[in-house]
C-alpha atoms as a PDB file:
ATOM      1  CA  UNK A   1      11.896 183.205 220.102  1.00  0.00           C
ATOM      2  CA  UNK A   2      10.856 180.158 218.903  1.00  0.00           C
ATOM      3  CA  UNK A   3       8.744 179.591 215.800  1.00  0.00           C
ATOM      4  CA  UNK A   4       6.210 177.021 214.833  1.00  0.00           C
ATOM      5  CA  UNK A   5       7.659 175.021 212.263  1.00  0.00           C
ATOM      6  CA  UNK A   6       4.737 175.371 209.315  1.00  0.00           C
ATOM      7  CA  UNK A   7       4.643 179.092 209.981  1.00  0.00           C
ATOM      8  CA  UNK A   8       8.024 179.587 208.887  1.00  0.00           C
ATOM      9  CA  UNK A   9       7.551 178.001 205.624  1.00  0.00           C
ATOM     10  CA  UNK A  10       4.379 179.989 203.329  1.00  0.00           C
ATOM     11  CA  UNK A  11       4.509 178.867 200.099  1.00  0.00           C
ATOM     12  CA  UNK A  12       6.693 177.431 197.574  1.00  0.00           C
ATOM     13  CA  UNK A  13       7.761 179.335 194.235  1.00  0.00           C
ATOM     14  CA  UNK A  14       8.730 178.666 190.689  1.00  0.00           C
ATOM     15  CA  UNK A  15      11.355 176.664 191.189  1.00  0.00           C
ATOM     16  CA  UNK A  16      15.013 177.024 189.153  1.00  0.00           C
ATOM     17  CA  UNK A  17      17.447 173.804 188.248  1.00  0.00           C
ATOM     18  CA  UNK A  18      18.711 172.654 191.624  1.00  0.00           C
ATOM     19  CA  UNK A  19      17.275 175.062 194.000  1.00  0.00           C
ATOM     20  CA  UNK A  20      13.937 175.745 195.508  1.00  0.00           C
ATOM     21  CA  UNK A  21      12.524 179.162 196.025  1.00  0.00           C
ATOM     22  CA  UNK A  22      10.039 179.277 199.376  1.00  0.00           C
ATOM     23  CA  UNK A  23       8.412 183.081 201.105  1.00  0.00           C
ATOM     24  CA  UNK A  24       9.047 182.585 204.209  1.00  0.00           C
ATOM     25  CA  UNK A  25       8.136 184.424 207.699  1.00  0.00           C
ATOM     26  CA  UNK A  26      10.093 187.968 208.149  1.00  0.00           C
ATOM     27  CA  UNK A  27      11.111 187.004 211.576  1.00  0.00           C
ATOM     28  CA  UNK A  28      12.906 183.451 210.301  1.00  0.00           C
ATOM     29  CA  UNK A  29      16.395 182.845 210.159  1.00  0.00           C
ATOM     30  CA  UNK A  30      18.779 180.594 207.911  1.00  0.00           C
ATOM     31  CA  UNK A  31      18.608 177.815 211.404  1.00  0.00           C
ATOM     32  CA  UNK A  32      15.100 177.648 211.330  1.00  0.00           C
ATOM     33  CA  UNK A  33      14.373 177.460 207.918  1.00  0.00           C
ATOM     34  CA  UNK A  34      17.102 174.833 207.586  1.00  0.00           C
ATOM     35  CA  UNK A  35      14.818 173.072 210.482  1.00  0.00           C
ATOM     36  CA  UNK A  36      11.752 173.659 208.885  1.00  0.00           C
ATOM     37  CA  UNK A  37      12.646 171.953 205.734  1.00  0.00           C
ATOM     38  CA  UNK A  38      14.529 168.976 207.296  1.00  0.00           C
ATOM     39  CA  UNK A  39      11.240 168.776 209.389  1.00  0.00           C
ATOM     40  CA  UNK A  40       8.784 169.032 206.453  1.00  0.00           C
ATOM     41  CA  UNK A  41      10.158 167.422 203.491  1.00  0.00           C
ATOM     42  CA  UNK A  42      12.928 165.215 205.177  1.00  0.00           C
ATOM     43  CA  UNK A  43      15.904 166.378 203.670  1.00  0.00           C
ATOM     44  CA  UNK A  44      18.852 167.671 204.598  1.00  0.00           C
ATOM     45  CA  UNK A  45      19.675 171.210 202.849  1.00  0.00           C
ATOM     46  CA  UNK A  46      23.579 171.980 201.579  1.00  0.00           C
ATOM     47  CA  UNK A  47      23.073 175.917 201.708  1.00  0.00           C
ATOM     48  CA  UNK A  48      20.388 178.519 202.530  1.00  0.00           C
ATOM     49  CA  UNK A  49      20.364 181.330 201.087  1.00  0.00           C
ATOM     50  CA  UNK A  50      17.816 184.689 202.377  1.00  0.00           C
ATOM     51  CA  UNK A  51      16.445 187.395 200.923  1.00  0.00           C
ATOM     52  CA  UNK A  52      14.592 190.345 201.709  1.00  0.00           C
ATOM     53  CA  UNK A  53      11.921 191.305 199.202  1.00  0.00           C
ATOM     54  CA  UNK A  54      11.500 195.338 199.604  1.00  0.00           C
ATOM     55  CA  UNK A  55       8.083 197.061 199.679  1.00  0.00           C
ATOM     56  CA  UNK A  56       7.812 199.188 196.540  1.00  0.00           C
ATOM     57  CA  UNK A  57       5.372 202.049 195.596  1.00  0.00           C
ATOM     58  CA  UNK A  58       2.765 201.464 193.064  1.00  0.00           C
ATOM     59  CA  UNK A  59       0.137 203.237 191.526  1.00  0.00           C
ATOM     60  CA  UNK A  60      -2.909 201.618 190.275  1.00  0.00           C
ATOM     61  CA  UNK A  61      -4.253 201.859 187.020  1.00  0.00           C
ATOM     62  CA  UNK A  62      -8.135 203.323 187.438  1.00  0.00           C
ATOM     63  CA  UNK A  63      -7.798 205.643 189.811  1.00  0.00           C
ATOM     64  CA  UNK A  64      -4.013 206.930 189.735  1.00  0.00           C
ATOM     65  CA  UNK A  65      -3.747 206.251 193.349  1.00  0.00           C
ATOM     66  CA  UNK A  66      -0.652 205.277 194.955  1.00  0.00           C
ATOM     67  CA  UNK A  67      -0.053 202.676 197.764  1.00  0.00           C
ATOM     68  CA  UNK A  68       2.201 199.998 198.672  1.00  0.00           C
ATOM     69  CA  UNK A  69       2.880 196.592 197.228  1.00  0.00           C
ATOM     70  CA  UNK A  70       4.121 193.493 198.761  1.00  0.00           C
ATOM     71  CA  UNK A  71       7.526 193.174 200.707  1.00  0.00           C
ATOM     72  CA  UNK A  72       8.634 190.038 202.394  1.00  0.00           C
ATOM     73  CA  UNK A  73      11.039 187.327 202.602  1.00  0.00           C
ATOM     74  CA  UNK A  74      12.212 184.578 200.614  1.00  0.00           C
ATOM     75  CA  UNK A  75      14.690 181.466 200.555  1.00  0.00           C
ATOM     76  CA  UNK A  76      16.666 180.323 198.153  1.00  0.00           C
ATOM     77  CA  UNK A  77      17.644 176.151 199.372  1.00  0.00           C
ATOM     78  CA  UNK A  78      19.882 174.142 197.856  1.00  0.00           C
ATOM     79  CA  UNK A  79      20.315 170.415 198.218  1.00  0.00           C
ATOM     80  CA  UNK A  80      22.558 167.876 198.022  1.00  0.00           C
ATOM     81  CA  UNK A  81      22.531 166.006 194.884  1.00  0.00           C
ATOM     82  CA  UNK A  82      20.245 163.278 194.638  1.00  0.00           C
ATOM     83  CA  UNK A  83      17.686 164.541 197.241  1.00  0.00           C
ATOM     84  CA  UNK A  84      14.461 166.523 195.725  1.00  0.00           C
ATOM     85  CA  UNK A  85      11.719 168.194 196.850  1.00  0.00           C
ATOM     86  CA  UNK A  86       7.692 167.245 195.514  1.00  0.00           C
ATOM     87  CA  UNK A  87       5.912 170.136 195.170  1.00  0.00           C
ATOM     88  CA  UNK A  88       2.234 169.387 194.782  1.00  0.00           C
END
């Protein structure tokens, strides 16, 4: 199953020293990430790692309802030194 490459890569996060954080698709896997960011920012990445974010249960605060928050996936990519990503 192949991918489109933007719809891989959603959106960047805050981003720690030497590694960027990106959610990424549930379905994508360390390969096509790896090609996604080669393909988008032009760089080469030294490791991927992935993450699964679980769904947790919340309760809101008016009404003392519960329901279901978030859940996803996220990558952690590290770079070789020297080569950055701009985040805009």
């Amino acid at each position: 199953m192949q991918k489109h490459t933007l719809k891989i890569i959603l959106a960047p996060r805050i981003t720690e020293k030497g590694c960027y954080v990106f959610n990424v698709a549930q379905g994508a896997n360390k390969n096509q990430i790896a090609q996604a960011i080669k393909t988008i920012f032009k760089v080469t990445p030294r490791k991927i790692a992935v993450v699964t974010i679980p769904r947790k249960t919340v309760i809101t605060r008016g009404t003392n309802r519960t329901g279901i928050a978030g859940g996803g996936k996220k990558a952690y990519v590290y770079l070789k030194k020297g080569e950055t990503i701009e985040l805009v």
